[in-house]
C-alpha atoms as a PDB file:
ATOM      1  CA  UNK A   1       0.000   0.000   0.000  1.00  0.00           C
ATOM      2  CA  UNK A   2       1.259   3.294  -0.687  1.00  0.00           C
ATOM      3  CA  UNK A   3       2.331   5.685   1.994  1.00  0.00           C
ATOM      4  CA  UNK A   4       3.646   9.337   2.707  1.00  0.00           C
ATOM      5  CA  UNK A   5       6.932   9.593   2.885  1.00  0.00           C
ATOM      6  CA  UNK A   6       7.536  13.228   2.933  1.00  0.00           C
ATOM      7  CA  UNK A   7       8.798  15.206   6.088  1.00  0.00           C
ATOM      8  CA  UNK A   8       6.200  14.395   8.718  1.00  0.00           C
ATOM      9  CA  UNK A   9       7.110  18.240  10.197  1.00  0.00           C
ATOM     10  CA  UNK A  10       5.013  19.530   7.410  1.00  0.00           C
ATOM     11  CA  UNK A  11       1.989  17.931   8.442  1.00  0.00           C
ATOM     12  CA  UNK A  12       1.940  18.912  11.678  1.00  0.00           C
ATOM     13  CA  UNK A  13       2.702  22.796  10.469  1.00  0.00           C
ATOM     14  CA  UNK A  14      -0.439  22.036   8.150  1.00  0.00           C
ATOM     15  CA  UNK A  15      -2.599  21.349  11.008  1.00  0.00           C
ATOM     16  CA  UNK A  16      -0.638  24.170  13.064  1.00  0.00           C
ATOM     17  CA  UNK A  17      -0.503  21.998  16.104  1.00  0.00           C
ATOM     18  CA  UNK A  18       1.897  19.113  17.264  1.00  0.00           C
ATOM     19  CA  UNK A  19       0.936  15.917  16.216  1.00  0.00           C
ATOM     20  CA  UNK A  20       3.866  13.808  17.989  1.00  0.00           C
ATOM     21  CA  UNK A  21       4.089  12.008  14.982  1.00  0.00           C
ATOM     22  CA  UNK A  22       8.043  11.398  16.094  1.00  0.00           C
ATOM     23  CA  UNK A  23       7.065  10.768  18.904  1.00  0.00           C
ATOM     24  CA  UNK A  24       9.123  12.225  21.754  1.00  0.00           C
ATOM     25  CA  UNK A  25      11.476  13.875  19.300  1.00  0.00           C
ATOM     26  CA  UNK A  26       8.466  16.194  19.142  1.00  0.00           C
ATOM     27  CA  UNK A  27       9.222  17.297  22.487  1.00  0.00           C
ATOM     28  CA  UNK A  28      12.587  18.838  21.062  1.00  0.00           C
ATOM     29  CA  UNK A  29      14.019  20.995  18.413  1.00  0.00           C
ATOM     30  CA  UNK A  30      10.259  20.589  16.390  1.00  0.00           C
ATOM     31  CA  UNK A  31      10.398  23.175  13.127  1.00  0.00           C
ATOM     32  CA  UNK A  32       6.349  24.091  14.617  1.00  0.00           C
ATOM     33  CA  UNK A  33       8.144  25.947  17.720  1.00  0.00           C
ATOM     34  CA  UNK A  34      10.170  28.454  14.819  1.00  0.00           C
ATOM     35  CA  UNK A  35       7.956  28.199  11.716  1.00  0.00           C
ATOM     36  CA  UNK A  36       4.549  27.896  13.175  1.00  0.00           C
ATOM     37  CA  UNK A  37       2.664  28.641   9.999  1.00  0.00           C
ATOM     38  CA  UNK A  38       1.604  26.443   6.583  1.00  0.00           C
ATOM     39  CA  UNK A  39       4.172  24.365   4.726  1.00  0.00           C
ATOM     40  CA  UNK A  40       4.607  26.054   1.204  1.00  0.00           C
ATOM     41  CA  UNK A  41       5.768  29.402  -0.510  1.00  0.00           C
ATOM     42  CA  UNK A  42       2.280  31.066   0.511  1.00  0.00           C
ATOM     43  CA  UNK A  43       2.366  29.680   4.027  1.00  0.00           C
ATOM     44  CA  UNK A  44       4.350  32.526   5.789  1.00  0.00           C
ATOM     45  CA  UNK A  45       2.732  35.544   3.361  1.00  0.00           C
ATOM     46  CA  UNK A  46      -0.695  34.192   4.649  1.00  0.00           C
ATOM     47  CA  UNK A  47       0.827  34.103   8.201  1.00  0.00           C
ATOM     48  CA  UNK A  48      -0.579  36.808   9.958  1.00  0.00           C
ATOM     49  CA  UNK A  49      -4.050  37.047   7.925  1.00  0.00           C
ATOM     50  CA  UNK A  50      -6.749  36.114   9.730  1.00  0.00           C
ATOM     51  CA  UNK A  51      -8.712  33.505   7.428  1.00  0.00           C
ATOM     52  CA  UNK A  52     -12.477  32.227   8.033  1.00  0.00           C
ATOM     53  CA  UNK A  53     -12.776  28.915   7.934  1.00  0.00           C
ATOM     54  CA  UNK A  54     -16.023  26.934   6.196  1.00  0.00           C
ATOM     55  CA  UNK A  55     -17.725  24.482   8.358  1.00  0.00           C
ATOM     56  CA  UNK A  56     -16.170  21.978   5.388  1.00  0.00           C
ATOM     57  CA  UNK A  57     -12.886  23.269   6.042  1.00  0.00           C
ATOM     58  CA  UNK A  58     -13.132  22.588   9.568  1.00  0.00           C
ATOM     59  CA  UNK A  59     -14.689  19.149   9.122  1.00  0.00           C
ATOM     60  CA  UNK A  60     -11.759  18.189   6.318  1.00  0.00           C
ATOM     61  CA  UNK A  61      -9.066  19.691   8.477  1.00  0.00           C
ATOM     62  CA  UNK A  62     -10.115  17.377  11.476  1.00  0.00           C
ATOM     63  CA  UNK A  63     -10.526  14.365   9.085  1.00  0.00           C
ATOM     64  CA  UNK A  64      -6.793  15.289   8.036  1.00  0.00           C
ATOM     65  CA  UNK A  65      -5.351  15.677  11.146  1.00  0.00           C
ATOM     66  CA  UNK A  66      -6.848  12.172  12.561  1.00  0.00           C
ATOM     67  CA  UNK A  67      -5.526  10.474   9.381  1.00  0.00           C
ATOM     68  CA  UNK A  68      -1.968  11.737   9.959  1.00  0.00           C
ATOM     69  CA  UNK A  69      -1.967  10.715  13.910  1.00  0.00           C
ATOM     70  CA  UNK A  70      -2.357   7.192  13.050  1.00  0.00           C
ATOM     71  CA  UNK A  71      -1.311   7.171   9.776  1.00  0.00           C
ATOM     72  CA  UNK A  72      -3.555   6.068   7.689  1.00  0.00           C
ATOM     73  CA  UNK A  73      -4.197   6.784   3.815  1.00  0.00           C
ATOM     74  CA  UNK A  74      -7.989   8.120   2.745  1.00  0.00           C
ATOM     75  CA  UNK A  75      -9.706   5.104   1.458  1.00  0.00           C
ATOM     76  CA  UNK A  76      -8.653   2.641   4.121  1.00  0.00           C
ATOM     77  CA  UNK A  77     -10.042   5.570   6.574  1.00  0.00           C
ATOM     78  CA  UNK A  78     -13.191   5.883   4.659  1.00  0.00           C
ATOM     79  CA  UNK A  79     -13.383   1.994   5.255  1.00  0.00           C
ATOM     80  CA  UNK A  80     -13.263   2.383   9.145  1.00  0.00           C
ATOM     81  CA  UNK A  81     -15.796   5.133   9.185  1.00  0.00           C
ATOM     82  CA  UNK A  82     -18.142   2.674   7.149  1.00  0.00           C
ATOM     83  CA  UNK A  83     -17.382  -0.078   9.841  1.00  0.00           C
ATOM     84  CA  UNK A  84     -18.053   2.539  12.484  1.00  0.00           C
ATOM     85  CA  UNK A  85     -21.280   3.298  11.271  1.00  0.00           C
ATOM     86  CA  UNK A  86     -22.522   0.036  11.391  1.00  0.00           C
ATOM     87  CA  UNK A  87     -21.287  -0.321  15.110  1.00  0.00           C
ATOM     88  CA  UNK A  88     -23.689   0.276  18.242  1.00  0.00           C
ATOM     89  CA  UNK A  89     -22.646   3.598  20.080  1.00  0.00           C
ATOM     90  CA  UNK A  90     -21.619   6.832  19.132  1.00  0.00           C
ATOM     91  CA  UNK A  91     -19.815   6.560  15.415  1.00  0.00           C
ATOM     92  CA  UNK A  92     -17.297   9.005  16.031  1.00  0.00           C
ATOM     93  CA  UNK A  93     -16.254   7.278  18.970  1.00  0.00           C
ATOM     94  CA  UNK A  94     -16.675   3.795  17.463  1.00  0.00           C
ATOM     95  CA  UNK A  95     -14.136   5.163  14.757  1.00  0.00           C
ATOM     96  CA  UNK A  96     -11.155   6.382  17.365  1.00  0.00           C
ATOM     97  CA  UNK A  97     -11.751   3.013  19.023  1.00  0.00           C
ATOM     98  CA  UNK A  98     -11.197   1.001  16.006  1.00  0.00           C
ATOM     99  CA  UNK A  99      -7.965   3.333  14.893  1.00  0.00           C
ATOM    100  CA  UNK A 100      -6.637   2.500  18.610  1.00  0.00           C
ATOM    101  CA  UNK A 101      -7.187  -1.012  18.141  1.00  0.00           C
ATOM    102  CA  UNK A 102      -4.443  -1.064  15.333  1.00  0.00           C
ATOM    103  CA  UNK A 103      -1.645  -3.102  15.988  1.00  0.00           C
ATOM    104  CA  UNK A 104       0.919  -0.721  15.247  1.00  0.00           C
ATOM    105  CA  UNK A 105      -0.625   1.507  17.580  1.00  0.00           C
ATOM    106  CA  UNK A 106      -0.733  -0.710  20.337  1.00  0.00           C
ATOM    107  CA  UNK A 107       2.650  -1.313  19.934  1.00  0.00           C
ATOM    108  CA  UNK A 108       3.477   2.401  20.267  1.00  0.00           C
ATOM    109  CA  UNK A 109       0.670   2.733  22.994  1.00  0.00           C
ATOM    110  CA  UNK A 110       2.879  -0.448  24.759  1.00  0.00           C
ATOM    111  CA  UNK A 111       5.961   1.442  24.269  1.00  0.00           C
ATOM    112  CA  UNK A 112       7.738  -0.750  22.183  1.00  0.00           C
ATOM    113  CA  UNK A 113       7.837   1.793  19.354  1.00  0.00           C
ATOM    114  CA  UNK A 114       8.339   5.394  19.839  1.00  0.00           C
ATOM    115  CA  UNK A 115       5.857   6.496  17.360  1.00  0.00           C
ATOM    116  CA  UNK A 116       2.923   4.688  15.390  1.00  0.00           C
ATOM    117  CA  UNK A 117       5.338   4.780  11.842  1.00  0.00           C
ATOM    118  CA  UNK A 118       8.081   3.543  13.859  1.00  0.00           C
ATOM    119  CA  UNK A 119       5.784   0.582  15.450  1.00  0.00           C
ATOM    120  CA  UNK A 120       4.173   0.034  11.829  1.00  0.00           C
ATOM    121  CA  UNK A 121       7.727  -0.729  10.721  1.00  0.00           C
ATOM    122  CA  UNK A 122       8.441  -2.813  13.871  1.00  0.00           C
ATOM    123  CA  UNK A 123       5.212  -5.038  12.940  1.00  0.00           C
ATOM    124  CA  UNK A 124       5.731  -4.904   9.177  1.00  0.00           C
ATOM    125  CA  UNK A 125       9.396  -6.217   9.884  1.00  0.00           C
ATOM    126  CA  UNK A 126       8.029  -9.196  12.063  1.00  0.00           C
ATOM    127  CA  UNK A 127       9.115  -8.632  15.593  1.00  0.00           C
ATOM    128  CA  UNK A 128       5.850  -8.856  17.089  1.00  0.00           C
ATOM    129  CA  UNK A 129       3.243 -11.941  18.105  1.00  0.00           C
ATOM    130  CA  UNK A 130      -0.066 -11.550  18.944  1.00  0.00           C
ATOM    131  CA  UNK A 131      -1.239 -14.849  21.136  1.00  0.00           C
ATOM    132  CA  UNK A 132       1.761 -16.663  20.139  1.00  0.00           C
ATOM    133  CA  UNK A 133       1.991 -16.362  16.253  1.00  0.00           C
ATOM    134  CA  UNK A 134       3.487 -14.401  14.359  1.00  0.00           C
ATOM    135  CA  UNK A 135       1.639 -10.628  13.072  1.00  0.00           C
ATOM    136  CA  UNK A 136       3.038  -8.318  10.247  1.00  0.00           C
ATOM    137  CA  UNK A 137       0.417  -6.613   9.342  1.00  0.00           C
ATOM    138  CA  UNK A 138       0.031  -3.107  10.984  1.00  0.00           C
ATOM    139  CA  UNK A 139      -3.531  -2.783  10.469  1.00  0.00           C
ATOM    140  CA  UNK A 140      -4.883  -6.062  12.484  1.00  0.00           C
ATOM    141  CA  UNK A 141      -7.471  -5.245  15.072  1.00  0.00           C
ATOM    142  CA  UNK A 142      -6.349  -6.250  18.478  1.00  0.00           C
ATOM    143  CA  UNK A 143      -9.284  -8.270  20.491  1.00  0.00           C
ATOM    144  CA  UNK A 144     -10.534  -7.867  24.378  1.00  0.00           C
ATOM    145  CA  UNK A 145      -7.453 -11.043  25.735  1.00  0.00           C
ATOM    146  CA  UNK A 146      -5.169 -10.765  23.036  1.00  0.00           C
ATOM    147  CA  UNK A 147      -1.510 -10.843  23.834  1.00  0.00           C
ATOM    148  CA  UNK A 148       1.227  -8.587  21.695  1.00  0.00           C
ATOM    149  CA  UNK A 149       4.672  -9.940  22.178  1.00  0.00           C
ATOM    150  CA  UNK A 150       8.076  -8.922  21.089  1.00  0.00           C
ATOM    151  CA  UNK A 151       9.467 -12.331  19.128  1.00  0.00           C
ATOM    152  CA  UNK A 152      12.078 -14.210  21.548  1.00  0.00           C
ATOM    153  CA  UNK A 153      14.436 -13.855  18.813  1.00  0.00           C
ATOM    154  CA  UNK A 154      14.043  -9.876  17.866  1.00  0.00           C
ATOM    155  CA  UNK A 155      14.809  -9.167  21.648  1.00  0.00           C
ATOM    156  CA  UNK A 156      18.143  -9.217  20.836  1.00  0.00           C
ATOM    157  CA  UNK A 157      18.121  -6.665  18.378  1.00  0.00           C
ATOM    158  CA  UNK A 158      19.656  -3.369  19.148  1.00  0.00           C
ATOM    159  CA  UNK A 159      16.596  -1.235  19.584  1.00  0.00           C
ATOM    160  CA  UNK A 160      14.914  -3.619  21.801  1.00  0.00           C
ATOM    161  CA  UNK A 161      17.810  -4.090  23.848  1.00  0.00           C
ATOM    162  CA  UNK A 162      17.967  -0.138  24.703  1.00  0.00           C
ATOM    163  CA  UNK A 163      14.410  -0.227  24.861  1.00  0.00           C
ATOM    164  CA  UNK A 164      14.406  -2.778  27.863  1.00  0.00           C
ATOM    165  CA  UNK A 165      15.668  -0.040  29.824  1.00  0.00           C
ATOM    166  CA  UNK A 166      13.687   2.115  29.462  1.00  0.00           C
ATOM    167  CA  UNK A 167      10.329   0.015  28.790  1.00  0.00           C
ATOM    168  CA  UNK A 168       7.230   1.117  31.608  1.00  0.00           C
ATOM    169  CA  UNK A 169       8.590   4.636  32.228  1.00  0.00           C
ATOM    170  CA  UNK A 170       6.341   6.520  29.645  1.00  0.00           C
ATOM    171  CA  UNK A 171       2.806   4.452  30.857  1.00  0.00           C
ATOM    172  CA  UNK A 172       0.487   2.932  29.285  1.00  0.00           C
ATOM    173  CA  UNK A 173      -3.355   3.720  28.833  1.00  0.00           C
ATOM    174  CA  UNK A 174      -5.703   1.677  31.127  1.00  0.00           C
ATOM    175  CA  UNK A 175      -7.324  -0.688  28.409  1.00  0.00           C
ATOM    176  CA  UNK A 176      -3.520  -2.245  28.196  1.00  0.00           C
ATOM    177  CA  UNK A 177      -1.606  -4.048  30.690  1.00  0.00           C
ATOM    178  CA  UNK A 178       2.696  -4.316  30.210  1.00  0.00           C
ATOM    179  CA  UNK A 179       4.782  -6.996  31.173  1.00  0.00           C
ATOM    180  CA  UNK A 180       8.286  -4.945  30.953  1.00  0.00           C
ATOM    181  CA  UNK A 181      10.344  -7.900  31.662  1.00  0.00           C
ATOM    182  CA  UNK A 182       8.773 -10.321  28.824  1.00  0.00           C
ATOM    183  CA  UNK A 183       8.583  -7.586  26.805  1.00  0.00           C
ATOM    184  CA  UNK A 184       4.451  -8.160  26.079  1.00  0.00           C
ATOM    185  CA  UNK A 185       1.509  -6.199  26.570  1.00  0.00           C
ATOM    186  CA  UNK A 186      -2.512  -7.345  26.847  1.00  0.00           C
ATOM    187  CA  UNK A 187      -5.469  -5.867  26.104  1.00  0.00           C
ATOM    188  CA  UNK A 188      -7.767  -5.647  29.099  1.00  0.00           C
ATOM    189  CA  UNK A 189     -10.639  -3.991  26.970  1.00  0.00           C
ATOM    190  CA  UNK A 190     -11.272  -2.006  24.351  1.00  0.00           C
ATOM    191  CA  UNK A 191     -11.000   1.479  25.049  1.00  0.00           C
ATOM    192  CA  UNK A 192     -13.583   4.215  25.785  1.00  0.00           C
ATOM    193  CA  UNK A 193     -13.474   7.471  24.058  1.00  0.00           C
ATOM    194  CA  UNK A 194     -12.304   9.190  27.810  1.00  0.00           C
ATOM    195  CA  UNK A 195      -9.414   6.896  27.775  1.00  0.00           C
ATOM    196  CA  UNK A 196      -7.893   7.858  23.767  1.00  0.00           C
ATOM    197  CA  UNK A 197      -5.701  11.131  24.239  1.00  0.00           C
ATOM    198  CA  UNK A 198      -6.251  12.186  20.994  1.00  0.00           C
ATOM    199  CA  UNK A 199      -6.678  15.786  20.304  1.00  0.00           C
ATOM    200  CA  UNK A 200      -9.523  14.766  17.726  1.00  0.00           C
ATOM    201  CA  UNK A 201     -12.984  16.538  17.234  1.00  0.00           C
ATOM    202  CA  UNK A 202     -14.470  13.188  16.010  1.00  0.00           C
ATOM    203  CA  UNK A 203     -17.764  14.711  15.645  1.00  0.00           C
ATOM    204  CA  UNK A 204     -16.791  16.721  12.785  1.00  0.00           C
ATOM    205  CA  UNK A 205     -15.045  13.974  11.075  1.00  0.00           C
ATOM    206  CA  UNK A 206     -18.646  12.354  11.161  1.00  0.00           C
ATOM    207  CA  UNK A 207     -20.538  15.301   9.526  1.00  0.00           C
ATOM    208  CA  UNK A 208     -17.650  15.567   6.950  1.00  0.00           C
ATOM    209  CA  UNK A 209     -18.377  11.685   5.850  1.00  0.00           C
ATOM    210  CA  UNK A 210     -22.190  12.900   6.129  1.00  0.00           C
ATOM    211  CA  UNK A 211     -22.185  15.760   3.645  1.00  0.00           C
END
C-alpha cells in the first residue's frame, strides 16, 4: 500500500498543532516551535491574515489531522468510518476506538515503538506476536485477551535491547496491561473514548463523511 513519505514536520505545520508524529522527538528541536505557519511558498505571506474557515474546512481539516496521527491513507479511513457506522454507540467514537485497536498503535501505545510509523515498521518487519503467532500486518485489530509480544528472537536486536531499559517509564493507557520484563503487553478492553488522548474533534469527522 502506498504511503507518505515526505517530512512528517510539514503535516503537523499544516494542522498548526503538534501531532507527535516522532514521537518524543516532538518534544525537542520541532520546526512548529520556529515556523509555526503552513508548509509552502504562501504559508508565511498568509501568516498573519486572519482567514475564516467553512464548516467543510473545519470538518476536512479534522478528518486530516486524525488520518496523519495514526497514519492512515484516505480510502482505508473511509473503510473504518463505514465499519463505524454500522457499530452500536456513538460513530465518532466507534471510529477512534477502532484506529486504537491497530496493531501498530498498540505497539506504540505499549511502548515498544516510539511512534505509530516507527511501530508500523516494527510489525511490518516481524518482531511482534499476537497470542503466540506471528503478526506483520500493521492494520490487524487487536481483540478484548489478546496478547502482543516482542518475538524471543528480535529481543536481541539493538533497539529492543535499549528499549528494555527504558520500557514502563512513559505508561500505558488503562485498556492495556505491560509486562516490561517479557517484553508483552494485553489488552484488558477495548478502550472508551475518555481513555484515547487524541486531540480529535471526532464529531466533525462524522458530519464531513455525512455531507
Amino acid at each position: 500500500m502506498a504511503r507518505y513519505t515526505g517530512a512528517v514536520c510539514k503535516l503537523c505545520r499544516r494542522e498548526g498543532e503538534k501531532l507527535f508524529l516522532k514521537g518524543e522527538k516532538c518534544f525537542t528541536n520541532c520546526p512548529l516551535d520556529k515556523r509555526n505557519y503552513p508548509p509552502g511558498e504562501h504559508g508565511k505571506r498568509g501568516a498573519g491574515r486572519r482567514r475564516k474557515i467553512s464548516d467543510f474546512g473545519r470538518q476536512l481539516r479534522e478528518k486530516q489531522k486524525a488520518r496523519r496521527i495514526y497514519g492512515v491513507l484516505e480510502r482505508q479511513f473511509r473503510r473504518y468510518f463505514r465499519q463505524a457506522q454500522k457499530k452500536k454507540g456513538m460513530t465518532g467514537a466507534m471510529l477512534l476506538i477502532l484506529l486504537e485497536r491497530r496493531l501498530d498503535n498498540v505497539v506504540y501505545r505499549l511502548g515498544l515503538a516510539r511512534s505509530r510509523s516507527e511501530g508500523r515498521q516494527i510489525v511490518r518487519h516481524g518482531h511482534i506476536a499476537v497470542n503466540g503467532r506471528k503478526v506483520n500486518i500493521p492494520s490487524y485489530l487487536v481483540k478484548a485477551g489478546d496478547v502482543v509480544t516482542v518475538l524471543p528472537s528480535s529481543r536481541k536486536k539493538t533497539h529492543f535491547k535499549s528499549l528494555a531499559e527504558k520500557l514502563g517509564e512513559r505508561g500505558v493507557p488503562e485498556w492495556l496491561s505491560l509486562d516490561a520484563e517479557s517484553m508483552s503487553g494485553k489488552v484488558l478492553d477495548y478502550p472508551s473514548r475518555e481513555q484515547i488522548d487524541v486531540p480529535v474533534n471526532e464529531q466533525l469527522i462524522v458530519e464531513y463523511y455525512s455531507r
